[in-house]
N, C-alpha and C. Protein backbone atom coordinates (compact mmCIF):
# COMPACT_ATOMS: atom_id res chain seq x y z
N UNK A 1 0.85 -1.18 0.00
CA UNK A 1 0.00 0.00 0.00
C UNK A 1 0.89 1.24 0.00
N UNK A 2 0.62 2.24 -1.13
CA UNK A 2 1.69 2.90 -1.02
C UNK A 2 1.41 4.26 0.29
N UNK A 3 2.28 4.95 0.70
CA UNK A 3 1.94 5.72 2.21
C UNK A 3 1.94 7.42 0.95
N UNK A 4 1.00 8.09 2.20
CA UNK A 4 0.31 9.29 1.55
C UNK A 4 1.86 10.40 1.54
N UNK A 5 1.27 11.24 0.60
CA UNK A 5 2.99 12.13 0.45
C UNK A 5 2.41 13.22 1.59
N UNK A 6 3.66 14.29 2.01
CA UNK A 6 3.55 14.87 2.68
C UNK A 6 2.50 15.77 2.52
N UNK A 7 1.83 16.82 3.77
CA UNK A 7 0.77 17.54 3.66
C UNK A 7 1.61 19.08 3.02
N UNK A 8 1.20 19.61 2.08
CA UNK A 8 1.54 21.00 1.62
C UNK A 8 0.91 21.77 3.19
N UNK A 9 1.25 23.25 2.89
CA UNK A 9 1.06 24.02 3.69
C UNK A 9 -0.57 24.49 3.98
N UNK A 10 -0.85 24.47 2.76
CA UNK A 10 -2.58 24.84 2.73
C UNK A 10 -3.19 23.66 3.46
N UNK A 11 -2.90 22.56 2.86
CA UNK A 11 -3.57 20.80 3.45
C UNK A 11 -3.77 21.04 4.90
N UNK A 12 -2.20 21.36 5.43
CA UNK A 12 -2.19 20.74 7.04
C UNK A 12 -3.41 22.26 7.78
N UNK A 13 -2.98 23.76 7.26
CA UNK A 13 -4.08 24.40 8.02
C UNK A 13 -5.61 23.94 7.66
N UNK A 14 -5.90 23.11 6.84
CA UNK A 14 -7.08 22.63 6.44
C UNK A 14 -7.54 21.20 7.31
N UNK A 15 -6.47 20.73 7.37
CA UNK A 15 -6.50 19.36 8.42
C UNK A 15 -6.74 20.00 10.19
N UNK A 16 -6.04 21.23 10.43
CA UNK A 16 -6.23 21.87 11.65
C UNK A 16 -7.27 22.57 11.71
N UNK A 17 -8.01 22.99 10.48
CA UNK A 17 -8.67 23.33 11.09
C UNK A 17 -10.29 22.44 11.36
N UNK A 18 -9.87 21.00 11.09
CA UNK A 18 -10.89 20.06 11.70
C UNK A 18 -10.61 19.40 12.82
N UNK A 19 -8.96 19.63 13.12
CA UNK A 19 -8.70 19.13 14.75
C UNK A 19 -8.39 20.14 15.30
N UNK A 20 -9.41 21.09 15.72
CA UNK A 20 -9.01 22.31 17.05
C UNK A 20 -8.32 21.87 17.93
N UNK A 21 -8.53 20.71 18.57
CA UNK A 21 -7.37 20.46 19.80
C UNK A 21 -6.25 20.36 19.32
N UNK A 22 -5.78 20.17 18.43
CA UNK A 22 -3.96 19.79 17.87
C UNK A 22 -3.18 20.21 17.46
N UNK A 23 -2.43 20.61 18.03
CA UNK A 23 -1.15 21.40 17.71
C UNK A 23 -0.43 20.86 16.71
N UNK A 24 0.75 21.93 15.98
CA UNK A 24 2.15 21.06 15.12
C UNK A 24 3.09 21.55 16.06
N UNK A 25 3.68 20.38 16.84
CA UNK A 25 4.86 20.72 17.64
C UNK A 25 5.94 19.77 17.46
N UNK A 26 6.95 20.45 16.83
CA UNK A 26 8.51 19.55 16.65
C UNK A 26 7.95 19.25 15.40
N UNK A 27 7.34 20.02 14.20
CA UNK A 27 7.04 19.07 12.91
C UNK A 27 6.07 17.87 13.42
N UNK A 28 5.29 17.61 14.15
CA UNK A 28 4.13 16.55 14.34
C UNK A 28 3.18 17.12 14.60
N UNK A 29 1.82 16.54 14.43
CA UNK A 29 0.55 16.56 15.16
C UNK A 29 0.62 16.55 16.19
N UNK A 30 0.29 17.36 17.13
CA UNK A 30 0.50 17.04 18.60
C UNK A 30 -0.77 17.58 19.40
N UNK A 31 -1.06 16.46 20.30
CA UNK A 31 -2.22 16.50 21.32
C UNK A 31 -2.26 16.15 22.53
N UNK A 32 -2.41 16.36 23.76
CA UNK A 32 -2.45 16.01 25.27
C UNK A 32 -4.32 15.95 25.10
N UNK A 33 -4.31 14.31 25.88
CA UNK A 33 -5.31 13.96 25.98
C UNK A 33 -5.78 13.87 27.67
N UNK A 34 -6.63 14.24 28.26
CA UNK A 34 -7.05 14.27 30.20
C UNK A 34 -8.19 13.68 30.13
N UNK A 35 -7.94 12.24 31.15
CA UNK A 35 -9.08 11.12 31.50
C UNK A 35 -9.50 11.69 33.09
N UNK A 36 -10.47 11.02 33.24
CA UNK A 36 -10.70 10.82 34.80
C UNK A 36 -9.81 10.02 35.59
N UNK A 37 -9.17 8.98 35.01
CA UNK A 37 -8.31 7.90 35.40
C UNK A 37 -7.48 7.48 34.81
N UNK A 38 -6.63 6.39 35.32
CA UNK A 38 -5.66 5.79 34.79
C UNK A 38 -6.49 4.90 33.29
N UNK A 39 -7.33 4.30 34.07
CA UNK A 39 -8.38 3.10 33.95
C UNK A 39 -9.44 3.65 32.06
N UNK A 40 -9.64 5.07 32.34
CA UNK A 40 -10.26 5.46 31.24
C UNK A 40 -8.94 5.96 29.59
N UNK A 41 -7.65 6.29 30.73
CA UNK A 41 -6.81 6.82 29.51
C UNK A 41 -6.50 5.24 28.91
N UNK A 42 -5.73 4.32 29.94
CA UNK A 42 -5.70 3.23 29.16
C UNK A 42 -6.56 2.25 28.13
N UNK A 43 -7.88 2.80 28.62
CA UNK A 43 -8.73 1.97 27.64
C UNK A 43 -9.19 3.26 26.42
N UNK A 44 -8.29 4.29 26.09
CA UNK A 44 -8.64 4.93 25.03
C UNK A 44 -7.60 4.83 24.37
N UNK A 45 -6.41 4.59 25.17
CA UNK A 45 -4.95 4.11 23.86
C UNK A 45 -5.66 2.37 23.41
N UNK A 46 -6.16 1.36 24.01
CA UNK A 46 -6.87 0.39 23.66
C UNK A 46 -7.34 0.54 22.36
N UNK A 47 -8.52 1.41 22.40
CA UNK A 47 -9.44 1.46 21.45
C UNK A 47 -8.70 2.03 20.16
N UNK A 48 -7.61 3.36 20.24
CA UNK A 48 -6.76 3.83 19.52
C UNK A 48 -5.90 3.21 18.79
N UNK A 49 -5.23 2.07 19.39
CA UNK A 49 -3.96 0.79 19.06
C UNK A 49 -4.72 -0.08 18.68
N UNK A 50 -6.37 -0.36 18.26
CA UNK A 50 -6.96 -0.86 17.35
C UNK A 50 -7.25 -0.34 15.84
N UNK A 51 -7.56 0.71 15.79
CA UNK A 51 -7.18 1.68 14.84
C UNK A 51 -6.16 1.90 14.43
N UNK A 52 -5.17 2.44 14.70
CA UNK A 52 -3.66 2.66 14.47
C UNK A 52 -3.42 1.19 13.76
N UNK A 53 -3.47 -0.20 14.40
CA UNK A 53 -3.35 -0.91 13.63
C UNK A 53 -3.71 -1.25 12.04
N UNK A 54 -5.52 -1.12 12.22
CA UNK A 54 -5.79 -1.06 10.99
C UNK A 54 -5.12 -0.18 9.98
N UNK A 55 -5.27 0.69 10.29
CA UNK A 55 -4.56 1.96 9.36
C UNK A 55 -2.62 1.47 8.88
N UNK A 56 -2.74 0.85 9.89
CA UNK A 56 -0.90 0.58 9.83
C UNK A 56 -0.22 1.78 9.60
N UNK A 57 -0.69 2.87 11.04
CA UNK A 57 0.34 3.97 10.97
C UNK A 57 0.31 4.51 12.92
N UNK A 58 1.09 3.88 13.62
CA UNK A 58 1.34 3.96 15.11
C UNK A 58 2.20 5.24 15.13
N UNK A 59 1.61 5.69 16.46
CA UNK A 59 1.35 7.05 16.86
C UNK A 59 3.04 6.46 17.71
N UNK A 60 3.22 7.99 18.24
CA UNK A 60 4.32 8.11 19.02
C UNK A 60 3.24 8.74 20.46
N UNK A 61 3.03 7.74 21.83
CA UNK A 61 2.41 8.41 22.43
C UNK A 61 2.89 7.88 24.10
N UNK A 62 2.56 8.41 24.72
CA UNK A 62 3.14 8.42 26.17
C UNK A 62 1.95 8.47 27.28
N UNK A 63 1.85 7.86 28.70
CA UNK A 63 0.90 7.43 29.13
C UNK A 63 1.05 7.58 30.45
N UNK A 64 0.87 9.02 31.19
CA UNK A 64 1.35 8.88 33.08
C UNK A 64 0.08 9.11 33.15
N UNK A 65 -0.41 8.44 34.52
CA UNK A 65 -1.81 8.32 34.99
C UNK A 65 -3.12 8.42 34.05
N UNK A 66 -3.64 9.55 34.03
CA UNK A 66 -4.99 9.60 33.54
C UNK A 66 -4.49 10.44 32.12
N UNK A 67 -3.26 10.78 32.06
CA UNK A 67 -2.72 12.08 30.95
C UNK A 67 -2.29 11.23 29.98
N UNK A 68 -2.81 11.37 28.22
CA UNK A 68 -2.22 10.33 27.45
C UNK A 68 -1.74 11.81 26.32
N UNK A 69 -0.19 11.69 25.94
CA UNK A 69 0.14 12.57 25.19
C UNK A 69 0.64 11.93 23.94
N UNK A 70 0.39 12.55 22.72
CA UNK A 70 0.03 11.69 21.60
C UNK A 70 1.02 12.80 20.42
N UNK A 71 1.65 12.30 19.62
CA UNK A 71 2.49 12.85 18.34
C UNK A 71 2.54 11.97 17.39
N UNK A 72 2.10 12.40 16.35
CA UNK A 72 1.83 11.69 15.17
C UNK A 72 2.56 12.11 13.85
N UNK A 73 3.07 11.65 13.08
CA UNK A 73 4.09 11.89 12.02
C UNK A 73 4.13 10.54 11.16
N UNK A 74 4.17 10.97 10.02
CA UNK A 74 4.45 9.79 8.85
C UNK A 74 6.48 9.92 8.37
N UNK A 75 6.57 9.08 8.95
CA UNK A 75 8.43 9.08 9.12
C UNK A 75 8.62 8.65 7.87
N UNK A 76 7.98 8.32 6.90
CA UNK A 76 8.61 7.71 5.47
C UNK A 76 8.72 8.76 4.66
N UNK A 77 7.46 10.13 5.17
CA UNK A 77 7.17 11.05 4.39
C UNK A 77 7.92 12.17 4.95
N UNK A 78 8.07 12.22 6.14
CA UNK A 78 9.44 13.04 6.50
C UNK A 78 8.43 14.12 6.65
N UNK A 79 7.13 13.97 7.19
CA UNK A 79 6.25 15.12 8.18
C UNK A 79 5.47 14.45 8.08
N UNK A 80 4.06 15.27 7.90
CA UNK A 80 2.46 15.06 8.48
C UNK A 80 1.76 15.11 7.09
N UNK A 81 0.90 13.78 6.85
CA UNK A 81 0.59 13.58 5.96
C UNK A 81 -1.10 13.21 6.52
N UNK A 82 -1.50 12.62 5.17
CA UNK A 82 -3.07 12.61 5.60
C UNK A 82 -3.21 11.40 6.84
N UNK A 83 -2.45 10.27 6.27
CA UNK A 83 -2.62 9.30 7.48
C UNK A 83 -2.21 10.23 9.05
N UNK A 84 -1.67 10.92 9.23
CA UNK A 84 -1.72 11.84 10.55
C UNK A 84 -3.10 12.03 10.77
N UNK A 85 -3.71 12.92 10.08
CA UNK A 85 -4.79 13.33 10.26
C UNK A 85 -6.22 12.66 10.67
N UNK A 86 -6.19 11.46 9.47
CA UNK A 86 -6.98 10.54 10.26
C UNK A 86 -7.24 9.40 11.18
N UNK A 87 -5.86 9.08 11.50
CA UNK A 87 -5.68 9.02 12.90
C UNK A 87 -6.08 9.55 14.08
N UNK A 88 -5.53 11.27 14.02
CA UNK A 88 -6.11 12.18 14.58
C UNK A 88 -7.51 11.86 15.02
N UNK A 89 -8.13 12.40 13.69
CA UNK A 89 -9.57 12.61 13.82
C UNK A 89 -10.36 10.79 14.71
N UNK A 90 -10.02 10.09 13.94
CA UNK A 90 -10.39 8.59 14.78
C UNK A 90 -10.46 9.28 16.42
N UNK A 91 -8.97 9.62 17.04
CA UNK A 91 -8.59 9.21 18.03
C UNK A 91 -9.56 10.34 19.15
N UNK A 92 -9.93 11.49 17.88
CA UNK A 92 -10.76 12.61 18.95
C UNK A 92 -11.97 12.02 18.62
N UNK A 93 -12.45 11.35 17.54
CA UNK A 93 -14.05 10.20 17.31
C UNK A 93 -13.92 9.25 18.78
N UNK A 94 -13.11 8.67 19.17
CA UNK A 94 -12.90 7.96 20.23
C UNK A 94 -13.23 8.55 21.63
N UNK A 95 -12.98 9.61 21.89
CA UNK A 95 -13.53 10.60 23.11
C UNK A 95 -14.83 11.37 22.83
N UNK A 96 -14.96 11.79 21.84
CA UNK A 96 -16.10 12.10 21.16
C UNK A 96 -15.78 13.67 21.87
N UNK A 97 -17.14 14.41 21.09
CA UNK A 97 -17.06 15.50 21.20
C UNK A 97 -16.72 16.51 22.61
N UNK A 98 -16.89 15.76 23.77
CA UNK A 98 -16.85 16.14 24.92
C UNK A 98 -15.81 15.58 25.66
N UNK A 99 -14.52 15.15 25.20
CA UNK A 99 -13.39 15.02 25.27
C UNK A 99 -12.69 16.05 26.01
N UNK A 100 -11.49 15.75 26.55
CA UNK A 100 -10.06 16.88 26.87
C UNK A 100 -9.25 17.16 26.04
């Protein structure tokens, strides 16, 4: 399957501006995600690392207590490409609109 080319400049403010929560920090997608618990963040990287699989494009993400911090980048493409994005979007579909 061939992997998506990088996002031009217009793309990615067009991709941001359907993920308000997400920053570009260090050249990635970047998002801090806040659970009630340990118990709720872990079962949303769960549901996420089911996705990510399908897609066959794993996030760079980190996991202290209830705080799940998430950076996403297509490393073949050497930035942020569409597979970023819908990842993204999955992973804020996963918290749904009333998310952190």
């Amino acid at each position: 399957m061939p992997r998506p080319a990088r996002l031009t400049d217009a793309q990615l403010r067009d991709a941001l501006a359907r993920l308000p929560k997400w920053e570009v920090r260090n050249d990635k997608l970047h998002r801090v995600y806040r659970f009630a618990d340990f118990s709720e963040a872990f079962g949303f990287m769960a549901r996420a690392a089911l996705v990510a699989e399908r897609l066959d494009h794993h996030p760079e993400w980190s996991n202290v207590y209830a705080t799940v911090t998430v950076d996403l980048v297509t490393h073949d493409a050497d930035g942020i490409t569409a597979l970023d994005a819908e990842l993204a979007e999955a992973m804020d579909a996963i918290v749904g609109s009333s998310g952190s």
